[in-house]
Protein backbone atom coordinates (compact mmCIF):
# COMPACT_ATOMS: atom_id res chain seq x y z
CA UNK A 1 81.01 116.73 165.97
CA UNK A 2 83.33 115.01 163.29
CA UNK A 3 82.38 114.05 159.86
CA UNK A 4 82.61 110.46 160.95
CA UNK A 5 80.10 110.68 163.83
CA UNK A 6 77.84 113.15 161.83
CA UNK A 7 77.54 110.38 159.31
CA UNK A 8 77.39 107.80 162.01
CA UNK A 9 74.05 109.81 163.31
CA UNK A 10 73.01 109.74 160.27
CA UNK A 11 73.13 106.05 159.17
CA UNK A 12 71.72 105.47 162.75
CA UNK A 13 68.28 107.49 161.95
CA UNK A 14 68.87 105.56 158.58
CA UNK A 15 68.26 102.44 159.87
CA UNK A 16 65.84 103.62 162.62
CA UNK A 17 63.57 105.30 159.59
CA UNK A 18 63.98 102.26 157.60
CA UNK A 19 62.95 100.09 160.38
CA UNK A 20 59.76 102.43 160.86
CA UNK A 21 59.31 101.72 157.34
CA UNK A 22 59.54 98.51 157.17
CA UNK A 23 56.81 97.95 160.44
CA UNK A 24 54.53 100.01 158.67
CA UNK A 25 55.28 98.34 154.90
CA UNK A 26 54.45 94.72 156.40
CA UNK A 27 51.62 95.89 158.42
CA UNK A 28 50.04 97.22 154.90
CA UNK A 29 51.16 93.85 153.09
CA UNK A 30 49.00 91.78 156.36
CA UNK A 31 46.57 94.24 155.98
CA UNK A 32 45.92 93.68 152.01
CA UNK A 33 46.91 90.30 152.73
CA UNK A 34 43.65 89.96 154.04
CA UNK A 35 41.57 91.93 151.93
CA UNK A 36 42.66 89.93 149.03
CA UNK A 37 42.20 86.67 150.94
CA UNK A 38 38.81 87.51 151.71
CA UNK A 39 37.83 88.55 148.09
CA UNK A 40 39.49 85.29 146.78
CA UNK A 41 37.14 83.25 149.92
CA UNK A 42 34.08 85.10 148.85
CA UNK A 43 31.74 82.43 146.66
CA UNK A 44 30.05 83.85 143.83
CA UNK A 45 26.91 82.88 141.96
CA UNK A 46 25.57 83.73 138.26
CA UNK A 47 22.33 83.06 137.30
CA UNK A 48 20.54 84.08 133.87
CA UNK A 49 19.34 86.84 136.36
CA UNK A 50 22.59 88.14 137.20
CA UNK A 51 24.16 91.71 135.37
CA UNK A 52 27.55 91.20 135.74
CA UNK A 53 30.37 92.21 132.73
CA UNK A 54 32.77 90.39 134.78
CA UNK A 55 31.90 86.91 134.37
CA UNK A 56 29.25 85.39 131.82
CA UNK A 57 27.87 81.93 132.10
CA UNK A 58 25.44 80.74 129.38
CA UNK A 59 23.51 77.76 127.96
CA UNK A 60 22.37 77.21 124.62
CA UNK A 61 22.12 74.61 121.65
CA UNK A 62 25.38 74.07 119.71
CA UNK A 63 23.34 75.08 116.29
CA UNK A 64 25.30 73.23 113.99
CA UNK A 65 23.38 71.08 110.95
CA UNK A 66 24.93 67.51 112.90
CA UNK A 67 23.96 68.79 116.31
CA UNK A 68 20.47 67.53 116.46
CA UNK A 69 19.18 64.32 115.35
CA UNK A 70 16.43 61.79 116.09
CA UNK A 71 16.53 57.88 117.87
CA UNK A 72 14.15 55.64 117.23
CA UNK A 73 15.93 52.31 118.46
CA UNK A 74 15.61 53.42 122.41
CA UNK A 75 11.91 52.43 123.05
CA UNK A 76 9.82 50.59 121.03
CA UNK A 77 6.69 53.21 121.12
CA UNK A 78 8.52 56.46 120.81
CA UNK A 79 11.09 58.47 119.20
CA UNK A 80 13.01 60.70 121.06
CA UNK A 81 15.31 63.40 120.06
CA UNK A 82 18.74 64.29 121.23
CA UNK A 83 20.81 67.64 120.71
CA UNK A 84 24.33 68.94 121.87
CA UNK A 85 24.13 71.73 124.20
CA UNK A 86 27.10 74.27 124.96
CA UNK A 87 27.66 75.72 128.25
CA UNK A 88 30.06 78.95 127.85
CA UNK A 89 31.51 80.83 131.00
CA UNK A 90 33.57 83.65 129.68
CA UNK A 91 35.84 85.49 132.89
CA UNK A 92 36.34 88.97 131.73
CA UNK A 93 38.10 89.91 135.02
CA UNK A 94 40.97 90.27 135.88
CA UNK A 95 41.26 87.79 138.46
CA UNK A 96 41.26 83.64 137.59
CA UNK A 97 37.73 81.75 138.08
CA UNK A 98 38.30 79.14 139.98
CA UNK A 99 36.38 76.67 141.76
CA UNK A 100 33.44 76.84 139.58
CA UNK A 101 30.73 74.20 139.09
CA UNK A 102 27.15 74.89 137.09
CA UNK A 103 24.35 73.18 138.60
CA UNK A 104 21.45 72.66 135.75
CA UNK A 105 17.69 72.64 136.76
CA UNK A 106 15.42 70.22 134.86
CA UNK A 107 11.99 71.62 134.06
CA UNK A 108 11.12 69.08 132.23
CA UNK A 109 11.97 65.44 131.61
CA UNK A 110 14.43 63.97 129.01
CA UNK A 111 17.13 61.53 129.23
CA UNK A 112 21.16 62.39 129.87
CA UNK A 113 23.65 60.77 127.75
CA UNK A 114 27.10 62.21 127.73
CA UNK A 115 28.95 65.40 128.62
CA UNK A 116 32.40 66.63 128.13
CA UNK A 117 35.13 67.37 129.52
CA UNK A 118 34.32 66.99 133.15
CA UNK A 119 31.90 64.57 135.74
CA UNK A 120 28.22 64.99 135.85
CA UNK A 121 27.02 64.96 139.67
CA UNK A 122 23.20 63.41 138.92
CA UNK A 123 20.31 64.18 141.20
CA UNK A 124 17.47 61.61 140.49
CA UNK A 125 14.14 61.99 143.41
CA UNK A 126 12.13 58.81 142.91
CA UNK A 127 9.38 58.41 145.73
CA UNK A 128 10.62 60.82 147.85
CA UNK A 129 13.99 59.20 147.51
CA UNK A 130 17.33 61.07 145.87
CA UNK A 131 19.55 58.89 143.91
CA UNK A 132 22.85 60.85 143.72
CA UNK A 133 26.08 59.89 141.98
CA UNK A 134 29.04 61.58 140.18
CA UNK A 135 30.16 60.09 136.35
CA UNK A 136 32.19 60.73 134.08
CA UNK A 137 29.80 59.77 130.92
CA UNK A 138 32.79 59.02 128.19
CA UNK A 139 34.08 56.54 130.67
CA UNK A 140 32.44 54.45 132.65
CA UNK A 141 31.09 50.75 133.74
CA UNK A 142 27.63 49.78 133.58
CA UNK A 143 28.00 48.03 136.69
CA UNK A 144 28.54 50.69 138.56
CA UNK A 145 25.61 53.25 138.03
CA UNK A 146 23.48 53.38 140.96
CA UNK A 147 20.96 55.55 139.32
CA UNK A 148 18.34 54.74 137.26
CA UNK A 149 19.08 54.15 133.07
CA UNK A 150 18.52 52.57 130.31
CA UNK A 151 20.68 51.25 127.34
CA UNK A 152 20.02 52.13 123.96
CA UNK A 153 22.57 49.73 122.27
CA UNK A 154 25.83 51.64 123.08
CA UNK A 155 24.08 54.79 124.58
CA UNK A 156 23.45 55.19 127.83
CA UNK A 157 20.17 57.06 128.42
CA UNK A 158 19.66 58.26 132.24
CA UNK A 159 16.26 59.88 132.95
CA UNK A 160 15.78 63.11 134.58
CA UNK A 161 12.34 64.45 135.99
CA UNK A 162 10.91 67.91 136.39
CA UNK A 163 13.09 68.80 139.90
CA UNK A 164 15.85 66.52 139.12
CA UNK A 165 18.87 68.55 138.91
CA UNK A 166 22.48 68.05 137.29
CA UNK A 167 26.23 69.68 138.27
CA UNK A 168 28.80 69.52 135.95
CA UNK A 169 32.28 69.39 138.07
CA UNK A 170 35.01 71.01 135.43
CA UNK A 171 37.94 69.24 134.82
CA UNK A 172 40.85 70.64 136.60
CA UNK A 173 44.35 71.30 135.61
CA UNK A 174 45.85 73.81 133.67
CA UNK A 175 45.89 71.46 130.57
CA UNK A 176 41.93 71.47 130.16
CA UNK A 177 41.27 74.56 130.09
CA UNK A 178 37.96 75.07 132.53
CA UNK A 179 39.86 75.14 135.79
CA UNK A 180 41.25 77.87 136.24
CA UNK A 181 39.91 80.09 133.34
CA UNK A 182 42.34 83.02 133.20
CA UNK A 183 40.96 86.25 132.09
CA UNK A 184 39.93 87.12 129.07
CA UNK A 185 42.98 90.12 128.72
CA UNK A 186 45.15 86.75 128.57
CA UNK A 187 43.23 85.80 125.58
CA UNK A 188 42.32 82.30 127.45
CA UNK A 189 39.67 83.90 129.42
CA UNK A 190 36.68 81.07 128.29
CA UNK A 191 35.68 77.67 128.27
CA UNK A 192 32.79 75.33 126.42
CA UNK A 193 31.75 72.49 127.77
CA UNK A 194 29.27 70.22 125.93
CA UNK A 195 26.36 67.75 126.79
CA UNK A 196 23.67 65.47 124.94
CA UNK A 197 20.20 65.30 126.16
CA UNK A 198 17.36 63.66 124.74
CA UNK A 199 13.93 64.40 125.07
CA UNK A 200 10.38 64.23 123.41
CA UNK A 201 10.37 67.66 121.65
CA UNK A 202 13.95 67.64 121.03
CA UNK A 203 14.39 71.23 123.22
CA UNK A 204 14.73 71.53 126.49
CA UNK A 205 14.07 74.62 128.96
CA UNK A 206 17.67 75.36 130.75
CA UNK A 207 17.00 78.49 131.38
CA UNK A 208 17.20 77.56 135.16
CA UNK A 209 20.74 77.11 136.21
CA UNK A 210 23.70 78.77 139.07
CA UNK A 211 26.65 78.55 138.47
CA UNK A 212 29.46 79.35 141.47
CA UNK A 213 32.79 80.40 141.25
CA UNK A 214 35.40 82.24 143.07
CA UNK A 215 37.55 84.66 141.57
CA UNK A 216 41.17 84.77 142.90
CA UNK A 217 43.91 87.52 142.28
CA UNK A 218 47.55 87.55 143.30
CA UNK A 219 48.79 89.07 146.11
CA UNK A 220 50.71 91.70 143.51
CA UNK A 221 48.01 92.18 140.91
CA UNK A 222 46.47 95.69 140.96
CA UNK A 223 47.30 99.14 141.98
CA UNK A 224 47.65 98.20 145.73
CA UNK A 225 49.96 95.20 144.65
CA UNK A 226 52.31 96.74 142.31
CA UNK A 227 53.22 99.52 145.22
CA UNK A 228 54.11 96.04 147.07
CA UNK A 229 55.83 94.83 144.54
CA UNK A 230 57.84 97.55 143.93
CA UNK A 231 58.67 99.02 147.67
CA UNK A 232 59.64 95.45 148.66
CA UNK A 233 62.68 95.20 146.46
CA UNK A 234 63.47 98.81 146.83
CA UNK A 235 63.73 98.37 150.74
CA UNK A 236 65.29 95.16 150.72
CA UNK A 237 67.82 96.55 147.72
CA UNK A 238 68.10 100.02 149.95
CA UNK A 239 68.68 98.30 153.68
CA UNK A 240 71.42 95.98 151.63
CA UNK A 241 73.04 99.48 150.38
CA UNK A 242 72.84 101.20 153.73
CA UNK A 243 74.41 98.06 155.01
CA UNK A 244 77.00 98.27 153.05
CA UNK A 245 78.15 101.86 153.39
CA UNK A 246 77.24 101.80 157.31
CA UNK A 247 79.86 98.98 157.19
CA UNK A 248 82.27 100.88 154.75
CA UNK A 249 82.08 103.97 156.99
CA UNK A 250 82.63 101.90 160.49
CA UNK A 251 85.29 100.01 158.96
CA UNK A 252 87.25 103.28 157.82
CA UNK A 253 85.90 104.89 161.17
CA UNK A 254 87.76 101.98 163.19
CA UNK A 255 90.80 102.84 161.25
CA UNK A 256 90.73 106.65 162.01
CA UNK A 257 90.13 106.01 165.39
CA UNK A 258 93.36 103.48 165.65
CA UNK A 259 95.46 106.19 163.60
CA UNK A 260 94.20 109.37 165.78
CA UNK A 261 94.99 106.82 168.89
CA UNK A 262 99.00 106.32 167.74
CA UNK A 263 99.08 109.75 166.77
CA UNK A 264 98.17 110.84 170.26
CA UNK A 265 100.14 108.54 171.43
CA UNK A 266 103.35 109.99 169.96
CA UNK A 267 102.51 113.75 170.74
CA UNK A 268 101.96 112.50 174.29
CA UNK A 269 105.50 110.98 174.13
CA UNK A 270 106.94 114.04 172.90
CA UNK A 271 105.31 116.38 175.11
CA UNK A 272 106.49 114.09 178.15
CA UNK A 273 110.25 114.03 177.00
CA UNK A 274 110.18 117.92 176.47
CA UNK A 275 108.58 117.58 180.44
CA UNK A 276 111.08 114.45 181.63
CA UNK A 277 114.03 117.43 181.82
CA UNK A 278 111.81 119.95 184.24
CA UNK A 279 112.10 117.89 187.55
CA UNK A 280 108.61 121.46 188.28
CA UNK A 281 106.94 120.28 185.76
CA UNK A 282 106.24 117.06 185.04
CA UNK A 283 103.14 116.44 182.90
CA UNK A 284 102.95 120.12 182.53
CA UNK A 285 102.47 119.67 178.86
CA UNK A 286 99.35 117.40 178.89
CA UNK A 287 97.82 119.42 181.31
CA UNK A 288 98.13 122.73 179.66
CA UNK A 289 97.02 121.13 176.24
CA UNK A 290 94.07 120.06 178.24
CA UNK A 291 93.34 123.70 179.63
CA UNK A 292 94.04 124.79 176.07
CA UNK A 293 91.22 123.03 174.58
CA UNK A 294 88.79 124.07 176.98
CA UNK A 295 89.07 127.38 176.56
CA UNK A 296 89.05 126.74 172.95
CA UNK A 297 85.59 125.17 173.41
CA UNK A 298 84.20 128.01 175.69
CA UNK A 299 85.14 130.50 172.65
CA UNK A 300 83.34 128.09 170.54
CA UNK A 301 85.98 126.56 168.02
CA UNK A 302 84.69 124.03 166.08
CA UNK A 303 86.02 120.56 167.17
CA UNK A 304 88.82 120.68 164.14
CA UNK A 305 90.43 124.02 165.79
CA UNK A 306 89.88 122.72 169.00
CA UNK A 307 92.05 119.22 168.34
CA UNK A 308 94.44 121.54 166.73
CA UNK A 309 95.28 124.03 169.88
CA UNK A 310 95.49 120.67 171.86
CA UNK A 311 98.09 119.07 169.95
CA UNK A 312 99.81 122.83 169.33
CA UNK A 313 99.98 123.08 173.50
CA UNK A 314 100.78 119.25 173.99
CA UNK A 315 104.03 120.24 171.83
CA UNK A 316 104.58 124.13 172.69
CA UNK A 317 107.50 122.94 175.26
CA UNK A 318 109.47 120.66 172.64
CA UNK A 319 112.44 122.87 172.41
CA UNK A 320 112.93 122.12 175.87
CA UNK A 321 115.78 119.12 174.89
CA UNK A 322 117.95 122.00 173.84
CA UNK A 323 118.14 123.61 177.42
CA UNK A 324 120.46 122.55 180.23
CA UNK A 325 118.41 120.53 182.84
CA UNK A 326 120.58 122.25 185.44
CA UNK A 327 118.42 125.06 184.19
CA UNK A 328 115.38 123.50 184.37
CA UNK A 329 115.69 121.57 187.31
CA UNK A 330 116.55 124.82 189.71
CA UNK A 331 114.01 125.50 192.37
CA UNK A 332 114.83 128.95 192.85
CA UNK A 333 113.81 131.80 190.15
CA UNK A 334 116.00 132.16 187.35
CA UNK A 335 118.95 134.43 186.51
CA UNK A 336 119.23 136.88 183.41
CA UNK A 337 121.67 134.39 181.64
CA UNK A 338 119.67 131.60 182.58
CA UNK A 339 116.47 133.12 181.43
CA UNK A 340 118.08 134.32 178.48
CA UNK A 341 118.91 130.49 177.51
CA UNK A 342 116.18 129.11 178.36
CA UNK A 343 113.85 131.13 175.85
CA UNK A 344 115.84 129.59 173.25
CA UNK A 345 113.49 126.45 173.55
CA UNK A 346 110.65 128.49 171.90
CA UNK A 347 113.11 129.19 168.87
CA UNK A 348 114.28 125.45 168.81
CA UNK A 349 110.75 124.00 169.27
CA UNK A 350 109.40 125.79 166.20
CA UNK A 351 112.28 124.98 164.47
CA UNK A 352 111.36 121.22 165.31
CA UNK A 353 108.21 121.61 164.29
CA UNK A 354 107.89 123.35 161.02
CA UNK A 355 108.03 119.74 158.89
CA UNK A 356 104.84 119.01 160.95
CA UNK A 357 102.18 118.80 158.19
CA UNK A 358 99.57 117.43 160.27
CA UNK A 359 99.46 120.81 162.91
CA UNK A 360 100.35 123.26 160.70
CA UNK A 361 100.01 125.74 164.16
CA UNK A 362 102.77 123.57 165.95
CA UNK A 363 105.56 126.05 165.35
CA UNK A 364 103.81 128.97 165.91
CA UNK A 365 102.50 127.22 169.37
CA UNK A 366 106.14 126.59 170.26
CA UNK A 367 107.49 130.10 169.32
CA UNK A 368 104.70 132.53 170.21
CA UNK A 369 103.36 131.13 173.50
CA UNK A 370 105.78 133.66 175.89
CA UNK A 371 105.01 136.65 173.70
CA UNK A 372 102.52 139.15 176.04
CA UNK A 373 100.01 141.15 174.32
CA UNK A 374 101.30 144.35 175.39
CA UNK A 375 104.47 143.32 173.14
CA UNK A 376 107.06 142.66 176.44
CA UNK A 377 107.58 139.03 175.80
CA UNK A 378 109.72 136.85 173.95
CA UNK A 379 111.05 136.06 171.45
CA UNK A 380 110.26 138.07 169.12
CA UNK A 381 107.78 140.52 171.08
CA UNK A 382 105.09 140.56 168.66
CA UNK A 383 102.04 142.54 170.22
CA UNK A 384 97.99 142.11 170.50
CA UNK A 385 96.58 140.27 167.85
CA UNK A 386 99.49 139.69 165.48
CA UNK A 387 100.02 136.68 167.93
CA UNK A 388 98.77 133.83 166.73
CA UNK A 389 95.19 132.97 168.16
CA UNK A 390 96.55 129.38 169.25
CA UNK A 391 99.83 130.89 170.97
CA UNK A 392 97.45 133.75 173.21
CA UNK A 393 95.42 130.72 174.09
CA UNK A 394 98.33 128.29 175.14
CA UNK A 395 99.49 131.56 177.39
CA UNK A 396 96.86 131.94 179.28
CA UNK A 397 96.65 127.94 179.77
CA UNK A 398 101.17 127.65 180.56
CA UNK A 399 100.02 130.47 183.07
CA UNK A 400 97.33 129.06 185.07
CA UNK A 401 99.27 125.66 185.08
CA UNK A 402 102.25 127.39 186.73
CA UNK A 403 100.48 129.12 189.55
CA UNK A 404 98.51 126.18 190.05
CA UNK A 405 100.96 124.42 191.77
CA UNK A 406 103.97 124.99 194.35
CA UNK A 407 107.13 126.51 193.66
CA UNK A 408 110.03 126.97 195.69
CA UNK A 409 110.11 130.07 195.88
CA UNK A 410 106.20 130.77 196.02
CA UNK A 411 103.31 129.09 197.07
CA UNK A 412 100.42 128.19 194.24
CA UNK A 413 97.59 130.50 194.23
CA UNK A 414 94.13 129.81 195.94
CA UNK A 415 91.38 130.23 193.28
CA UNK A 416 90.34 133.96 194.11
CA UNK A 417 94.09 134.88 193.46
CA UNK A 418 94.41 133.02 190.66
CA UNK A 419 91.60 135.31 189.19
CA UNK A 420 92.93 138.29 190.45
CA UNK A 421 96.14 137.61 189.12
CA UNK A 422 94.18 137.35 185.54
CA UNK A 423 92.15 140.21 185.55
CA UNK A 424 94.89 142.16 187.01
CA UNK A 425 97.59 140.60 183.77
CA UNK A 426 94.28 141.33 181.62
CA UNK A 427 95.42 143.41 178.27
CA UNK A 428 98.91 143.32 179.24
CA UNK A 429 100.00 140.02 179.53
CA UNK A 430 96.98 138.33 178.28
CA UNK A 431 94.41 139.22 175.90
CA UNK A 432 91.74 140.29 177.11
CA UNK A 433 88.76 138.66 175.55
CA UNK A 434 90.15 135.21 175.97
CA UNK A 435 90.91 136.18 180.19
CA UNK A 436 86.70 136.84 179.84
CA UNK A 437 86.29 133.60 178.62
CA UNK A 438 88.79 131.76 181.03
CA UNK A 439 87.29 133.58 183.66
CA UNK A 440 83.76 131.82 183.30
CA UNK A 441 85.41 128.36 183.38
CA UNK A 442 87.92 128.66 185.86
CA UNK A 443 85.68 127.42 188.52
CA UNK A 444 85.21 124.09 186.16
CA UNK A 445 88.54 123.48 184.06
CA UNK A 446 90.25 120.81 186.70
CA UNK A 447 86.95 119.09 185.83
């Protein structure tokens, strides 16, 4: 397997792991989607009862010298007393309180005059009857309260009864402050809200109150959602960066491809014209450069030295322009002289080969692949393995394509001759560990 398709497996399980990834990634992020949606749906209450350090909710008396004071002009037989009272939630989580209201039980009675910054939802029960209705006590018209009051000059006095009940409704916007109330790590994390009541004694029991709230957190706040927010990017910045590379590498892949495709191309052409003179063997070139490789493969070259003793045999007949066709084209056997000139194409192919940079093993292809490994061939009658690996291949391959077909002197072999003719050439003509090898493909190597 090439470089190029290695990597090409590899950006494929790439993409298949990152799409694995990203399945499970966005089933977690739905999955803690939820979870945080349901804490954020979940209502809360505080009471005076309640032990929680994450949000406090208190009512007490301002306790300032101005915050108390007496009226004497409201009824004509009594004097009643009014004081400011604070209501402080402090949110010492880490979430935002939203959604909060405090609902104020009246134990006993006394009269409601203003409140800031918010609306006052009043609860009056007269005769079995409740009077209900929502104000906003620094601005509103006389005409239309609905519940009971009185006027005091400019103060409006509205009477509340043991069980009457009040709800202050904060203001909202991020402007005032009480809706939401960010936590307290933001240094923002409380709001005071005032009211004036009046009563007989001048203090009033609000020790009975609720106050509800929801807390709400971000979808990326917290352990959990800092793992979200940093795998997001990183996948999204990671499947961009694969992209890009898988693109790179299929780009220069295409490019290979077209260059390996002309470069076949012109071998092929080569190999034909060296065949175009030999009227016996036309295509002989392509078909022993196919034998070639396969054998090659059964030995188990790697795919490099494979290509390489496939474009050595497609060429190992080029010096084939420099002998007579009246040579090549004769259909009986050759004579001395003729046989004598016609191994000069082994001589003359390597000598048009050795510029070829791309298969270095060209030449030695061309001039080695009639040398025997018992030393009798030509043309130099090197012996065993001091013949070049590539040129004892291409023999055995030139060999097999020759018998394989008709002659006109000979018949070509049937299959169980062809083999004996191997094992019998075996060590002699051929060396014998690549005849083993041929031997177990020969059955297969037309396939």
């Amino acid at each position: 397997m090439s470089t190029l398709q290695k990597t090409r497996k590899l950006i494929k399980r790439l993409f298949i792991i990152l799409g694995i990834s990203f399945a499970i990634i966005i089933i977690s992020f739905v999955f803690h989607v939820i979870q945080v949606n349901k804490f954020n749906s979940q209502e809360r209450y505080y009471t005076p009862d309640t032990v929680s350090m994450d949000v406090i909710a208190d009512i007490h008396p301002r306790g300032m010298l101005t915050d108390s004071w007496e009226k004497n002009d409201a009824f004509d037989d009594m004097v009643i007393n009014g004081k400011i009272y604070e209501a402080t939630v402090v949110n010492n989580s880490k979430c935002l309180l939203t959604d909060w209201q405090l609902k104020v039980y009246v134990r006993e009675s006394c009269w409601i005059n203003n409140a800031w910054n918010g609306t006052m939802e009043i609860h009056q029960f007269k005769n079995g009857v409740e009077n209900i209705q929502t104000l906003d006590l620094r601005d509103y018209n006389v005409s239309d309260i609905t519940l009971d009051y009185y006027l005091a000059g400019q103060d409006l006095l509205i009477p509340l009864n043991s069980g009457d009940y009040f709800i202050y409704h904060p203001k909202t916007g991020s402007d005032s402050g009480e809706v939401p109330i960010k936590s307290t790590s933001e240094l923002s994390g409380q709001s005071n809200i005032g009211f004036i009541l009046y009563s007989l004694s001048g203090d009033n029991d609000l020790s009975d109150y609720v106050m509800t709230y929801h807390l709400t957190k971000s979808y990326f706040a917290g352990t959990a959602g800092m793992i979200f927010v940093v795998l997001i990017p990183a996948w999204i910045l990671l499947i961009i960066v694969s992209a890009i590379i898988g693109w790179i590498i299929l780009g220069f892949e295409s490019t290979v491809n077209y260059q390996t495709q002309i470069i076949d191309d012109m071998f092929t052409i080569c190999s034909n014209l060296a065949d175009e003179k030999d009227y016996y063997h036309k295509e002989h070139s392509n078909r022993v450069a196919k034998y070639a490789k396969k054998i090659a493969e059964a030995m188990g070259m790697d795919k490099h030295d494979c290509n390489v003793v496939y474009y050595g045999a497609l060429l190992h007949n080029i010096g084939n322009y420099a002998v007579p066709e009246r040579i090549l084209g004769k259909s009986t056997k050759l004579t001395k002289d003729d046989e004598k000139i016609a191994q000069i194409h082994t001589i003359k192919g390597a000598k048009l080969l050795e510029n070829v940079k791309m298969i270095q093993l060209a030449p030695a292809a061309a001039l080695y692949h009639h040398e025997r490994f018992d030393g009798k061939g030509y043309p130099m009658g090197k012996k065993g393995e001091d013949i070049p690996l590539i040129a004892r291949i291409i023999a055995v391959a030139d060999a097999y394509d020759d018998i394989s077909h008709d002659r006109e002197y000979r018949k070509k072999y049937n299959l169980e001759e062809m083999k004996l003719f191997f094992k019998d050439n075996s060590g002699t003509w051929f060396d014998p560990l690549i005849i083993d090898v041929f031997l177990k493909i020969i059955d297969t190597i037309e396939e």
